[in-house]
N, C-alpha and C. Protein backbone atom coordinates (compact mmCIF):
# COMPACT_ATOMS: atom_id res chain seq x y z
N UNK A 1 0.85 -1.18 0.00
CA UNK A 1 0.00 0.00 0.00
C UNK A 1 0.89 1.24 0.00
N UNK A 2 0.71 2.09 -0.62
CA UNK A 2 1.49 3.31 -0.67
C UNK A 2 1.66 4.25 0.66
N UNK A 3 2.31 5.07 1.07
CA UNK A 3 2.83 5.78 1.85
C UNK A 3 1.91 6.99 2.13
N UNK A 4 1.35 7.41 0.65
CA UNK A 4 1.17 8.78 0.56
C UNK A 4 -0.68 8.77 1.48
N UNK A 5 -1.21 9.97 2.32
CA UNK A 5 -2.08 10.06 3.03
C UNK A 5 -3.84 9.73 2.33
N UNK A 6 -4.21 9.16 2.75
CA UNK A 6 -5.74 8.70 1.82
C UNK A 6 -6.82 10.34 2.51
N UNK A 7 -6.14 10.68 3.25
CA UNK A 7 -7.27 11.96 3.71
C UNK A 7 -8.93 10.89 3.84
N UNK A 8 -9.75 12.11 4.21
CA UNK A 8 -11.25 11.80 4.58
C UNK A 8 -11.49 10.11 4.05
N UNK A 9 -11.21 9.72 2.83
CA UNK A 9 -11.63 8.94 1.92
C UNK A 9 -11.18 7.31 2.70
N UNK A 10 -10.25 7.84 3.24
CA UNK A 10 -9.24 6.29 4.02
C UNK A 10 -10.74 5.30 4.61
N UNK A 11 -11.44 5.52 5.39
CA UNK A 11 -12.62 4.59 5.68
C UNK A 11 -12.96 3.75 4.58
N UNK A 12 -13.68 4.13 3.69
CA UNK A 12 -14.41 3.35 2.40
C UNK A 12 -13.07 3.51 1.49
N UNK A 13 -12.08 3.43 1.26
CA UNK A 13 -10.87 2.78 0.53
C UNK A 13 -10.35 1.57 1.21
N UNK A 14 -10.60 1.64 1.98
CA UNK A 14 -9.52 0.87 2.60
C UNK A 14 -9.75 -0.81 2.60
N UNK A 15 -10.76 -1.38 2.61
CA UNK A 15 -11.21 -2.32 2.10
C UNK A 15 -11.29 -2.62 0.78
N UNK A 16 -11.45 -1.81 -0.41
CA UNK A 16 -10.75 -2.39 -1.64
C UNK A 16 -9.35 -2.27 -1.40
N UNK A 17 -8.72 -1.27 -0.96
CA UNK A 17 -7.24 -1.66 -1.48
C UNK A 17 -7.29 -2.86 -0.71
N UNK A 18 -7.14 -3.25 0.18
CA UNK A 18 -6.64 -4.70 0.95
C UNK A 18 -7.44 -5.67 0.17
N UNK A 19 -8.62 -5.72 -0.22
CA UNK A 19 -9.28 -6.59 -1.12
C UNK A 19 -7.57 -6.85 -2.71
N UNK A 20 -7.37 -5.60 -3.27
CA UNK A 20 -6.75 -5.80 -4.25
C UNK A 20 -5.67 -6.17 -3.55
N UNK A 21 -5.00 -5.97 -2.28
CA UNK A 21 -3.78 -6.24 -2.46
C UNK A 21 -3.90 -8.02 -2.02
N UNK A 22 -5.17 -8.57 -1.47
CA UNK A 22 -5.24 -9.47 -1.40
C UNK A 22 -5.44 -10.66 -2.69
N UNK A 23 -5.92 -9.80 -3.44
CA UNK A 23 -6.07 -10.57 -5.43
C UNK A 23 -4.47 -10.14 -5.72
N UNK A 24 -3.49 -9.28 -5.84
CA UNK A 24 -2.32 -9.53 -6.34
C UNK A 24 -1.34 -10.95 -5.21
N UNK A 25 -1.57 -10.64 -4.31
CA UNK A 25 -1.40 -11.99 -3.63
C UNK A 25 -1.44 -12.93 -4.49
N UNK A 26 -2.72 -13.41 -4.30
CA UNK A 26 -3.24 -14.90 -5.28
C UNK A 26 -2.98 -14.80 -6.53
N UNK A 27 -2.98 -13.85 -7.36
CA UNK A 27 -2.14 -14.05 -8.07
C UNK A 27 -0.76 -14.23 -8.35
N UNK A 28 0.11 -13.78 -7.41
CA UNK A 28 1.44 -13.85 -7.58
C UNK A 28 1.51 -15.68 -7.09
N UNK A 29 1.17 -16.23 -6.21
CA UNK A 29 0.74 -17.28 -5.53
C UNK A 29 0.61 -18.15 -6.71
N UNK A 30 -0.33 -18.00 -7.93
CA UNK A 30 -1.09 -18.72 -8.88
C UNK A 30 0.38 -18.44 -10.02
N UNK A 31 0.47 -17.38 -9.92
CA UNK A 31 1.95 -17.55 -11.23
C UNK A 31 2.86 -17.98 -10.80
N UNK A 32 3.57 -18.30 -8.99
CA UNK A 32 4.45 -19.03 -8.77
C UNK A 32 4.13 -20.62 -8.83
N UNK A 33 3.10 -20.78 -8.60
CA UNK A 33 2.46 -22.15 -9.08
C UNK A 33 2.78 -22.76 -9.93
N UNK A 34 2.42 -21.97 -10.76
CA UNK A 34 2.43 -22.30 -12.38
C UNK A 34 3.55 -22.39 -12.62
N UNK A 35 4.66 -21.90 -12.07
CA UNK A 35 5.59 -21.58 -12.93
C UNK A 35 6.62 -22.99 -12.18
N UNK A 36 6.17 -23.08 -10.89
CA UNK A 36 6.83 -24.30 -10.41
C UNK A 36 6.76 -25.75 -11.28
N UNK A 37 5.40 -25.79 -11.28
CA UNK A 37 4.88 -26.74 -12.25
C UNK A 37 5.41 -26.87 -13.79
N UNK A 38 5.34 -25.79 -13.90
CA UNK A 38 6.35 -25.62 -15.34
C UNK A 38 7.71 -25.84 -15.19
N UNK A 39 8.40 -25.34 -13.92
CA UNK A 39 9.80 -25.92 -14.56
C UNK A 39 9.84 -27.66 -13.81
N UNK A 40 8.83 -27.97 -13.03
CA UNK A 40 9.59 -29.54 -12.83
C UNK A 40 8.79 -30.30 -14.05
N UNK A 41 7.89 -30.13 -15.30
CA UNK A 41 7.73 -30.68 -16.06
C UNK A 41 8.97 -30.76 -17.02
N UNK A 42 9.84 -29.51 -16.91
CA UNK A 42 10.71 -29.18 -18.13
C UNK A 42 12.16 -30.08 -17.53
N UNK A 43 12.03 -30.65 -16.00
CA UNK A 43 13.01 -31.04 -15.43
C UNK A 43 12.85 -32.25 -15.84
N UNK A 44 11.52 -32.99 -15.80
CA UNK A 44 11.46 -34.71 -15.91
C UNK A 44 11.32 -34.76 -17.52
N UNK A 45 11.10 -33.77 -18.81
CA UNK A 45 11.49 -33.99 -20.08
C UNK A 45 12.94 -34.19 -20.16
N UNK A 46 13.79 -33.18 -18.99
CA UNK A 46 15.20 -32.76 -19.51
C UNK A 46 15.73 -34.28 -19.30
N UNK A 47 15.15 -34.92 -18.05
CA UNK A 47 15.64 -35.94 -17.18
C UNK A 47 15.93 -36.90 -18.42
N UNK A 48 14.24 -37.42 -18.91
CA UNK A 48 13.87 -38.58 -19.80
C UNK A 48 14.91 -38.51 -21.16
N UNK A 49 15.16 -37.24 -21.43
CA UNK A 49 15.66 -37.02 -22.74
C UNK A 49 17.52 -37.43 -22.36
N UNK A 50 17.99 -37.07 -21.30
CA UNK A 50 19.35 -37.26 -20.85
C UNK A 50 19.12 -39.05 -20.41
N UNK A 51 18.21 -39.41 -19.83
CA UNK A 51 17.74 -40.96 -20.06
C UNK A 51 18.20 -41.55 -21.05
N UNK A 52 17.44 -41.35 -22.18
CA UNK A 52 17.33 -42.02 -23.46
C UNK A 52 18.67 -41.78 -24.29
N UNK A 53 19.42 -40.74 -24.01
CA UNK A 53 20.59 -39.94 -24.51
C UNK A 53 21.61 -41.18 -24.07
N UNK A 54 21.86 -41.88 -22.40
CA UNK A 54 22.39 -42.35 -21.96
C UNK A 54 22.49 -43.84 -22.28
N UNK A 55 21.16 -44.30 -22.47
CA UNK A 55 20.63 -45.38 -23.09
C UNK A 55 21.36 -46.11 -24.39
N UNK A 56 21.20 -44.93 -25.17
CA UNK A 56 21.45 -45.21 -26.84
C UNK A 56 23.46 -45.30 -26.72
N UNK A 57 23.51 -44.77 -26.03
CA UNK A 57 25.31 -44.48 -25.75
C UNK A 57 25.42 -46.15 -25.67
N UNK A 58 25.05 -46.27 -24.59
CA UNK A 58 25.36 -47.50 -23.52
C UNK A 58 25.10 -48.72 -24.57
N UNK A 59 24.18 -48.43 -25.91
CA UNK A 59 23.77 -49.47 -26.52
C UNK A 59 24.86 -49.67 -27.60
N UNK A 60 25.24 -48.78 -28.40
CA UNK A 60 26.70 -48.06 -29.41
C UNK A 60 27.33 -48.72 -28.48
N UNK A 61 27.92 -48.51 -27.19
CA UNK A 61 29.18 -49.01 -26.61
C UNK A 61 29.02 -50.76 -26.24
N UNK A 62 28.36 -51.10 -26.27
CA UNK A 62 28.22 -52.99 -25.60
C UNK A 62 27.79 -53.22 -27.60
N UNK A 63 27.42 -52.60 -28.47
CA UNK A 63 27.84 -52.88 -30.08
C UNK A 63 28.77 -53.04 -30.17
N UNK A 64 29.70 -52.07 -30.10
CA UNK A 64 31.23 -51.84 -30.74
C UNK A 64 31.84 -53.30 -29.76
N UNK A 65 31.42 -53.46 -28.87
CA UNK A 65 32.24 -54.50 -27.74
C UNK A 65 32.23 -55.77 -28.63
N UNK A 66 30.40 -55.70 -28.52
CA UNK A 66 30.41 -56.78 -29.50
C UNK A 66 31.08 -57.52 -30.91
N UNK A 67 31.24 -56.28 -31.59
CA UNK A 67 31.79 -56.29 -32.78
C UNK A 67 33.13 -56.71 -32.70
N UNK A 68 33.79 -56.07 -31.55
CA UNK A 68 35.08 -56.20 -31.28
C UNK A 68 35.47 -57.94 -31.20
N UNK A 69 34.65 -58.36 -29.77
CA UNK A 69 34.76 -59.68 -29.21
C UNK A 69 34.44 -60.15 -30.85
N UNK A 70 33.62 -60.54 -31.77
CA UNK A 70 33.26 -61.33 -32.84
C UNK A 70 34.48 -61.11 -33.73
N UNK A 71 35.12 -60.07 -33.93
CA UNK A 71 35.79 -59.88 -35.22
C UNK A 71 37.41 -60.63 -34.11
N UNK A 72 37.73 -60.83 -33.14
CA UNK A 72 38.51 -61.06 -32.45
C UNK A 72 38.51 -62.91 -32.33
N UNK A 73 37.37 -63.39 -32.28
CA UNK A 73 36.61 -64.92 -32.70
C UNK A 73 37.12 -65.33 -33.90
N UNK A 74 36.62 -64.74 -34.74
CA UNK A 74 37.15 -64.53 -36.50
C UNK A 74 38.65 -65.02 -36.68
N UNK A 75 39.34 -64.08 -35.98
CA UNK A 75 40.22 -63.85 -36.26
C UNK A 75 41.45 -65.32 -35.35
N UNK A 76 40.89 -65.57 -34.64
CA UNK A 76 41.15 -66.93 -33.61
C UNK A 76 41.15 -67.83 -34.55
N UNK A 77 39.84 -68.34 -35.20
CA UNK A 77 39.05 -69.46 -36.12
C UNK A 77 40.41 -69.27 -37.16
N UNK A 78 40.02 -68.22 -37.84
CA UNK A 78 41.58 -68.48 -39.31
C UNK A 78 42.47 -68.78 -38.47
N UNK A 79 43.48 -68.28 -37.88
CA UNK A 79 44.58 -68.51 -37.12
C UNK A 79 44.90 -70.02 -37.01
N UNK A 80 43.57 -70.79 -36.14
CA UNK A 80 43.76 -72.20 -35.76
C UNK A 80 43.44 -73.04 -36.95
N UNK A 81 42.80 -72.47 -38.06
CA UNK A 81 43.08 -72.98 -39.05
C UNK A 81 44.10 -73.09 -39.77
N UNK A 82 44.50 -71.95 -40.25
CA UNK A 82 45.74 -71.71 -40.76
C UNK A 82 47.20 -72.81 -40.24
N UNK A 83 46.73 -72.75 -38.84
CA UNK A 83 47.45 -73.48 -38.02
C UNK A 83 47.63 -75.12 -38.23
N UNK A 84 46.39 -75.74 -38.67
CA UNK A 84 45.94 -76.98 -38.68
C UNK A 84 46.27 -77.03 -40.46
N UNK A 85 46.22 -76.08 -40.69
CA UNK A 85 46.53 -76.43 -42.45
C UNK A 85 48.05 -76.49 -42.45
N UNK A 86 49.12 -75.80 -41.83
CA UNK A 86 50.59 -76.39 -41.90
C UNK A 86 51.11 -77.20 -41.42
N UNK A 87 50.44 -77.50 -40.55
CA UNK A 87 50.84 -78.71 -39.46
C UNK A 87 49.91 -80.13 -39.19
N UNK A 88 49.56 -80.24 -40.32
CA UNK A 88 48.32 -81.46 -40.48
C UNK A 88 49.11 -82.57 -38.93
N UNK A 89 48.43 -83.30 -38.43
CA UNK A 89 48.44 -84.12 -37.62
C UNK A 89 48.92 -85.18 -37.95
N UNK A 90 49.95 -86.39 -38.47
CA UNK A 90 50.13 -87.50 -38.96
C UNK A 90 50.17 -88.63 -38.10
């Protein structure tokens, strides 16, 4: 409420202003609300999306493993062949 003097009028003002300052209340109340609500929705998108981000990594990395271990198999198989082809067994 302001500082400056309401003179005669202060009786019958004085109940709207406190009425209004009681609606900017609830409103400030209703936009911090909102706005809470808004950022923990934007927190559990950020979450899900750093989720799925982590996910797809984790899936690329146990691939490449894979690929690795198989092409490493491969590479065993010729070897012991190769092996068995110079040195036949007699």
């Amino acid at each position: 409420m302001s500082r400056t003097p309401l003179g005669s009028s202060a009786p019958r003002l004085l109940p709207r202003l406190l009425g209004q300052s009681e609606r900017r209340l609830e409103v400030r109340r209703e936009v911090r609300r909102v706005a809470r609500l808004e950022v923990r929705r934007e927190v559990r998108r950020v979450a899900r999306l750093e989720v799925r981000r982590e996910v797809r990594r984790e899936v690329r990395r146990v691939a490449r493993l894979e690929v690795r271990r198989e092409v490493r198999r491969e590479v065993r198989r010729e070897v012991v062949s190769e092996q068995m082809a110079c040195n036949p067994m007699s």
